[in-house]
Protein backbone atom coordinates (compact mmCIF):
# COMPACT_ATOMS: atom_id res chain seq x y z
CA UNK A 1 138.86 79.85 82.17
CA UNK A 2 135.95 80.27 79.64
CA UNK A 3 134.41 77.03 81.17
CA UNK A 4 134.64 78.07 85.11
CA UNK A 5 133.12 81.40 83.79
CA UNK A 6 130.66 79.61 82.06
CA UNK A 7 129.75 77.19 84.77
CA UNK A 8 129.81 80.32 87.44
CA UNK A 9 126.86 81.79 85.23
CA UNK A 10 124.74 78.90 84.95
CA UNK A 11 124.85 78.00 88.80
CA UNK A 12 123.89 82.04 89.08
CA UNK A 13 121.11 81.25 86.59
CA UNK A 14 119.71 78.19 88.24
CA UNK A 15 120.05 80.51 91.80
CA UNK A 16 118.12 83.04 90.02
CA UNK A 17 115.16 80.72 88.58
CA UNK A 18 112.37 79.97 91.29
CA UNK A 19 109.37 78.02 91.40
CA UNK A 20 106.24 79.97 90.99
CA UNK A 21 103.96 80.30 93.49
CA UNK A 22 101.19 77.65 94.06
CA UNK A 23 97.62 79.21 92.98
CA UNK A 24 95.09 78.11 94.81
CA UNK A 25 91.95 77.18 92.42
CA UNK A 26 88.72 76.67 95.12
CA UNK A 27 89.39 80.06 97.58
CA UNK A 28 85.87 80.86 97.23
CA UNK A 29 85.55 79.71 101.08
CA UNK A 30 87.76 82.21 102.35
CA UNK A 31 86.43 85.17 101.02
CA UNK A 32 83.98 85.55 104.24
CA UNK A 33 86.53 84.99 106.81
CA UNK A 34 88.55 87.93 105.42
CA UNK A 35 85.31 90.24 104.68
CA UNK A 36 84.89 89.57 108.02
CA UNK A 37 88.29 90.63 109.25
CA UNK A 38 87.86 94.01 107.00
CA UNK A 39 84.67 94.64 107.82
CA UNK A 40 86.53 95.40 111.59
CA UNK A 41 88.75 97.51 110.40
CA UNK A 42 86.14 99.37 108.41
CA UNK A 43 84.56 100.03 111.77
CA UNK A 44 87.46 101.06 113.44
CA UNK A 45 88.71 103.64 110.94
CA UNK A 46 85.63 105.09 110.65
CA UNK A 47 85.07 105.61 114.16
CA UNK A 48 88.53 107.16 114.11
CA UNK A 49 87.57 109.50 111.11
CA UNK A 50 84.41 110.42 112.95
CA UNK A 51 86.27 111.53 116.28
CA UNK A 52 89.09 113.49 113.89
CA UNK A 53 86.28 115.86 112.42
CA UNK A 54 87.34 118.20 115.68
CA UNK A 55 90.43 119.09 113.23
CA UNK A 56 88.38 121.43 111.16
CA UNK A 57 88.27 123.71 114.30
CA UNK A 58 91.91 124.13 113.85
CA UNK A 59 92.02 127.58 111.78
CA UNK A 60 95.98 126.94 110.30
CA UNK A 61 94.54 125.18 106.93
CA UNK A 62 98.80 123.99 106.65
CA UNK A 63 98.76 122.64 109.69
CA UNK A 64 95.38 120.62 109.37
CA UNK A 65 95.49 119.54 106.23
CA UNK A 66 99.21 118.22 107.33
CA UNK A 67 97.83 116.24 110.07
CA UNK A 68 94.84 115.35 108.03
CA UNK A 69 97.16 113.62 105.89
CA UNK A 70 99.40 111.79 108.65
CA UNK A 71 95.80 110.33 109.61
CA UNK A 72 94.79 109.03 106.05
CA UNK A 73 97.79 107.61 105.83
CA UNK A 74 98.11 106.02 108.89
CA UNK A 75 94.08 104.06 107.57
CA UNK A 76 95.53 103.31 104.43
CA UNK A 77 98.93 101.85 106.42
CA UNK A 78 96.17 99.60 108.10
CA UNK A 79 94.29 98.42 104.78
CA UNK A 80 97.73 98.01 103.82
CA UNK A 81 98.90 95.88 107.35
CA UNK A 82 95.84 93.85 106.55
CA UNK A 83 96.10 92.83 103.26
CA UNK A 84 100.09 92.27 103.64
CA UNK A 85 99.27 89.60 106.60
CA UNK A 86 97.12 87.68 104.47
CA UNK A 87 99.22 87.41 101.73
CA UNK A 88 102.19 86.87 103.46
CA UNK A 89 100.23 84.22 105.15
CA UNK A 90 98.70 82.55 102.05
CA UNK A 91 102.54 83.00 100.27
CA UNK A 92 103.59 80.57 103.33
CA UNK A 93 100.61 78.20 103.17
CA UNK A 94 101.88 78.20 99.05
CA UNK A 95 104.72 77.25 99.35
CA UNK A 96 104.40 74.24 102.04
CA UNK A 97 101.86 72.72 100.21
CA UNK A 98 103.62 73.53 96.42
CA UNK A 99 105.59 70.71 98.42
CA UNK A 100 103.10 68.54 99.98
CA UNK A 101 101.55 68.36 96.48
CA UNK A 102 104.85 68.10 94.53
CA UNK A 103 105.37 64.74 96.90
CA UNK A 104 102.38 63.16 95.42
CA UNK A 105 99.53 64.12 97.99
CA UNK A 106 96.10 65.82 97.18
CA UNK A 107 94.87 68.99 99.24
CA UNK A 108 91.78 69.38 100.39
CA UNK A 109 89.58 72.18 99.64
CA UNK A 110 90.35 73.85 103.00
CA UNK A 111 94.54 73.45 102.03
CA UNK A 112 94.02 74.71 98.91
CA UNK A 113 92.11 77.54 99.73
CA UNK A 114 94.77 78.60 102.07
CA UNK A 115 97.00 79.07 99.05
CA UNK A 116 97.91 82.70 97.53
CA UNK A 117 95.67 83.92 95.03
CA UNK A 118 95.38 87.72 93.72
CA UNK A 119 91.94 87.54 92.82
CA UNK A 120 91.12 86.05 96.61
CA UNK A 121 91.90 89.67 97.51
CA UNK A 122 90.27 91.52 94.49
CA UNK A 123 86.92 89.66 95.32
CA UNK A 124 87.29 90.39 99.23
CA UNK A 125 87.73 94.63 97.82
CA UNK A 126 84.97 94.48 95.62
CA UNK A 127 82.65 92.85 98.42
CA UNK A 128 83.46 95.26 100.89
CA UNK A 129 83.47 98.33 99.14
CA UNK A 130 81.81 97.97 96.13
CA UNK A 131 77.91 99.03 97.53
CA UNK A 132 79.87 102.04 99.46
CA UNK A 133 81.44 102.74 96.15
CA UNK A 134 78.34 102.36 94.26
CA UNK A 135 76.47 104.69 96.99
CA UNK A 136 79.54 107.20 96.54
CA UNK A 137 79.40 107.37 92.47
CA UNK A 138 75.56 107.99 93.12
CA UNK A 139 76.59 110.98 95.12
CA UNK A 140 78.60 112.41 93.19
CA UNK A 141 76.08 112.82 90.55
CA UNK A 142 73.72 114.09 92.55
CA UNK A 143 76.22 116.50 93.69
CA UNK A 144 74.59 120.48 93.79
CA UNK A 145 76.24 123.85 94.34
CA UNK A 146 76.57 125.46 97.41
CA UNK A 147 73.23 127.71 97.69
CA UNK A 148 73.15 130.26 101.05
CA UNK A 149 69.86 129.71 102.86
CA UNK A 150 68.44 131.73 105.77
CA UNK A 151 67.81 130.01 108.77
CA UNK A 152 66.26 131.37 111.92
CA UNK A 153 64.66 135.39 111.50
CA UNK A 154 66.32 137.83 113.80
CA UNK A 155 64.53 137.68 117.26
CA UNK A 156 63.53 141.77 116.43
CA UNK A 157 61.32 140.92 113.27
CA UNK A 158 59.71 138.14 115.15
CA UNK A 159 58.92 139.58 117.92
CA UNK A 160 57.56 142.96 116.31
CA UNK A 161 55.63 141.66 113.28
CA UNK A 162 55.19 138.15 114.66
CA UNK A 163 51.25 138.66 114.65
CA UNK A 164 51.20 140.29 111.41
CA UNK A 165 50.12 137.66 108.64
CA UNK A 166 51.17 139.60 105.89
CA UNK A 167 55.26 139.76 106.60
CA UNK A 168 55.15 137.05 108.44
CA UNK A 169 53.66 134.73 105.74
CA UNK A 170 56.47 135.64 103.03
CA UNK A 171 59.42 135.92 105.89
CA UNK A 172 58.49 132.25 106.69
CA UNK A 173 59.40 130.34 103.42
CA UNK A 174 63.66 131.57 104.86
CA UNK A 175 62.73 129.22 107.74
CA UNK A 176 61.38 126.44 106.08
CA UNK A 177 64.30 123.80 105.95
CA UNK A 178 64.20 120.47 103.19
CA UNK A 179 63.13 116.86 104.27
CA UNK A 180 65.78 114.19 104.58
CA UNK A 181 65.02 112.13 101.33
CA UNK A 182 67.33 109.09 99.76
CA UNK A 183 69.86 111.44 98.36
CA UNK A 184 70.29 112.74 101.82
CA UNK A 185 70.83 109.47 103.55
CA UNK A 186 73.25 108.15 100.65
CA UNK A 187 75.25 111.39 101.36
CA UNK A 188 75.68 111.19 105.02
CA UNK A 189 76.39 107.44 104.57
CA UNK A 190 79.24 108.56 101.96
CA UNK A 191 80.61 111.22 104.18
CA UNK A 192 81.09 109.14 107.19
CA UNK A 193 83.30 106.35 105.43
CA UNK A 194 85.05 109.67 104.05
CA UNK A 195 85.11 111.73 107.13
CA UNK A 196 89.22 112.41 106.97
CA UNK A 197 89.62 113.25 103.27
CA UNK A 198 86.84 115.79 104.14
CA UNK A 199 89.46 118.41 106.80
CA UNK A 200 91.46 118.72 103.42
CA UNK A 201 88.89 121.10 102.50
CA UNK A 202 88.99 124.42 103.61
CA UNK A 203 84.87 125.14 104.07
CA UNK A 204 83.14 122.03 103.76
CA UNK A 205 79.86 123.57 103.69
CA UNK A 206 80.52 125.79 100.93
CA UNK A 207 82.24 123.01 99.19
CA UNK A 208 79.97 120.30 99.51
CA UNK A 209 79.94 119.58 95.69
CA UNK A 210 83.46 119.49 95.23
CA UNK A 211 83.63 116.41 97.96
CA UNK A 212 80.92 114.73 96.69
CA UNK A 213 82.16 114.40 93.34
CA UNK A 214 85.66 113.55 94.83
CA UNK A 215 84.18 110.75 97.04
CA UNK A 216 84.29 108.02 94.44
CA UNK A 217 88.45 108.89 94.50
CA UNK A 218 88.37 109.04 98.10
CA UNK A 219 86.44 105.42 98.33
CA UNK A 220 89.13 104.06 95.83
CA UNK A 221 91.70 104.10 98.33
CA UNK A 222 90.83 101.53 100.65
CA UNK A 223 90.56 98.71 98.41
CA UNK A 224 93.44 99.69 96.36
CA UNK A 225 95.76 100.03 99.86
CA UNK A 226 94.17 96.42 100.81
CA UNK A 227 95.12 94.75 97.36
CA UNK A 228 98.31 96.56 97.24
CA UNK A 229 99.60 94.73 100.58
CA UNK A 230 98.10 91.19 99.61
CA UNK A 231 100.46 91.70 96.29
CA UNK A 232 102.99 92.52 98.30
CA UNK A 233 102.47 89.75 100.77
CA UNK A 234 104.77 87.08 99.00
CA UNK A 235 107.89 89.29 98.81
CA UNK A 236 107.42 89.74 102.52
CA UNK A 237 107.05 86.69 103.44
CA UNK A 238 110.16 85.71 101.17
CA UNK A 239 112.21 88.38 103.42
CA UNK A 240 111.25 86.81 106.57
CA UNK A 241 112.60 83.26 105.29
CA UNK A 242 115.80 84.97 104.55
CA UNK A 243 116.04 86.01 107.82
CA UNK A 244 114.98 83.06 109.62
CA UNK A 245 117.70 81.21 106.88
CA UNK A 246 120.18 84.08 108.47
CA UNK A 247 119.37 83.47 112.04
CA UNK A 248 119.53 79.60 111.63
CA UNK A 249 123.08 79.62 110.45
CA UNK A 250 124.13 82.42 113.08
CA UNK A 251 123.05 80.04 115.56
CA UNK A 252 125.01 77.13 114.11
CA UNK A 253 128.28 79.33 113.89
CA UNK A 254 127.43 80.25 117.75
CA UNK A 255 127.05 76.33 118.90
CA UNK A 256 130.40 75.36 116.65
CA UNK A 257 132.18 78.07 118.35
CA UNK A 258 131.04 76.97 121.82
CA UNK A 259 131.55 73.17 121.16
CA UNK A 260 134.67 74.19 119.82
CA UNK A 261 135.86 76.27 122.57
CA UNK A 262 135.03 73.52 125.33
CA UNK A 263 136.87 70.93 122.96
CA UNK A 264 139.79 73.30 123.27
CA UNK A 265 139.32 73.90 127.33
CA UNK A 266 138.26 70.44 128.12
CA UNK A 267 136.48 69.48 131.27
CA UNK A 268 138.14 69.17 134.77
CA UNK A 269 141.13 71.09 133.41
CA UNK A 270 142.44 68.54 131.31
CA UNK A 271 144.87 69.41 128.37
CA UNK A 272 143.68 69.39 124.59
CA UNK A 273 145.48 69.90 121.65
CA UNK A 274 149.05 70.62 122.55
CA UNK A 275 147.71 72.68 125.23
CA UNK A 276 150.19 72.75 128.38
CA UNK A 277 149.18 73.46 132.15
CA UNK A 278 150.37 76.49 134.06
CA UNK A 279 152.71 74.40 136.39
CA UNK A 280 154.47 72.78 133.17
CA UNK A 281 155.23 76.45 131.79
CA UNK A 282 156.65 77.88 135.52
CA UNK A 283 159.06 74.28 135.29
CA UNK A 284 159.90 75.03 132.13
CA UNK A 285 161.16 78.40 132.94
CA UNK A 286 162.91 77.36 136.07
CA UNK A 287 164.77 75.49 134.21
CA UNK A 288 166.03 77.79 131.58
């Protein structure tokens, strides 16, 4: 008994035990290729978070800042997406040519930089998003209180003391509006790649400082949601060879049942197996 039980564990053990993943060394060649890809979906989610700055006409602050964050995570699910396809990807290329290699062959530079590598997506993050990020930290120490300024004079002062020098000369500093300089730009540029996180806040004029020292957080989340699902890409990609695994041996089962069955039947109603025809049985009975 002691030596089934102890055979049982080591054949669990050895089950248990699996090869590492193949790293691939040379993957500086696919880093463009997936900017590339990412830069897309940059484009496309910020498009998206442009369009969605209608929700801060909705007064309810519950019921935007609850669809505000259905929408952020719906971008992060595609940073995610994107980042899980290539790793699940790259897990497959590792493994085939963990093989290919294991049989004595040498990979090229292209097969090898096919192969799963963490930092392949860290590099890709920090390329895409590290100038944004950069621009976004920069922001946030510029980052000033809300002031009130006036804008346009009431139509009633202008009209009665507009030829009057000496009101209108003081009155006209409230109309006088600031140039866009390089803080400006690097702001807008910020709040555009931001634009959801942004309908979280109830008066985004008033609390312009408060997002602009939160943008650096805010700019985080992409590349963290993109490295996130290349980590994840190998366990994927080990699920879906489970499955396959699964749906090859349902298959099998299915053809052994059919071959079985017409084994059984036979062709041009012939008997198999001890089998008897109908017009045997009905003699049989006469008889009895």
């Amino acid at each position: 008994m002691n030596k089934t039980a102890e055979t049982g564990a080591a054949k669990k053990n050895k089950k248990k035990v699996r090869k590492p993943l193949r790293r691939a060394k040379n993957w500086g060649s696919r880093v463009g290729s997936l900017v590339g890809r990412l830069v897309i979906v940059l484009i496309a989610m910020t498009v998206l978070g442009v369009l969605l700055s209608a929700l801060q006409a909705i007064g309810n602050m519950t019921l935007r800042s609850v669809i505000t964050f259905v929408v952020i995570g719906a971008m992060l699910a595609m940073y995610y997406a994107e980042g899980l396809r290539e790793g699940a990807g790259d897990a497959s290329w590792s493994r085939f040519y963990g093989k290919v290699e294991a049989g004595g062959k040498a990979l090229t530079r292209e097969e090898d930089a096919a192969c799963y590598q963490p930092l392949k997506a860290v590099c890709v993050g920090a390329i895409m998003f590290g100038i944004p990020l950069v621009l976004a930290v920069i922001n946030a120490l510029l980052a000033k209180d809300y002031t009130y300024v006036m804008q346009d004079l009431p139509d009633w002062v202008t009209n009665s003391y507009g030829s009057r020098s000496d009101i209108m000369g003081p009155l006209s500093a409230y109309m006088q509006t600031d140039s866009m300089g390089a803080d400006s730009y690097i702001r807008m540029i910020v709040r555009l790649l931001i634009m959801p996180y942004i309908n979280l806040f109830s008066d985004p004029l008033k609390m312009t400082a408060q997002i602009d020292r939160l943008s650096p957080l805010f700019m985080l989340t992409y590349p963290i949601a993109y490295v996130i699902g290349y980590l994840c890409g190998p366990m994927t990609n080990e699920k879906n060879r489970k499955q396959e695994r699964r749906a090859k041996k349902i298959a099998v089962r299915k053809a052994q049942k059919s071959n079985l069955a017409a084994e059984l039947v036979g062709s041009g109603g012939e008997v198999h197996y001890g089998q008897q025809e109908k017009s045997a049985k009905k003699v049989k009975k006469e008889l009895l």
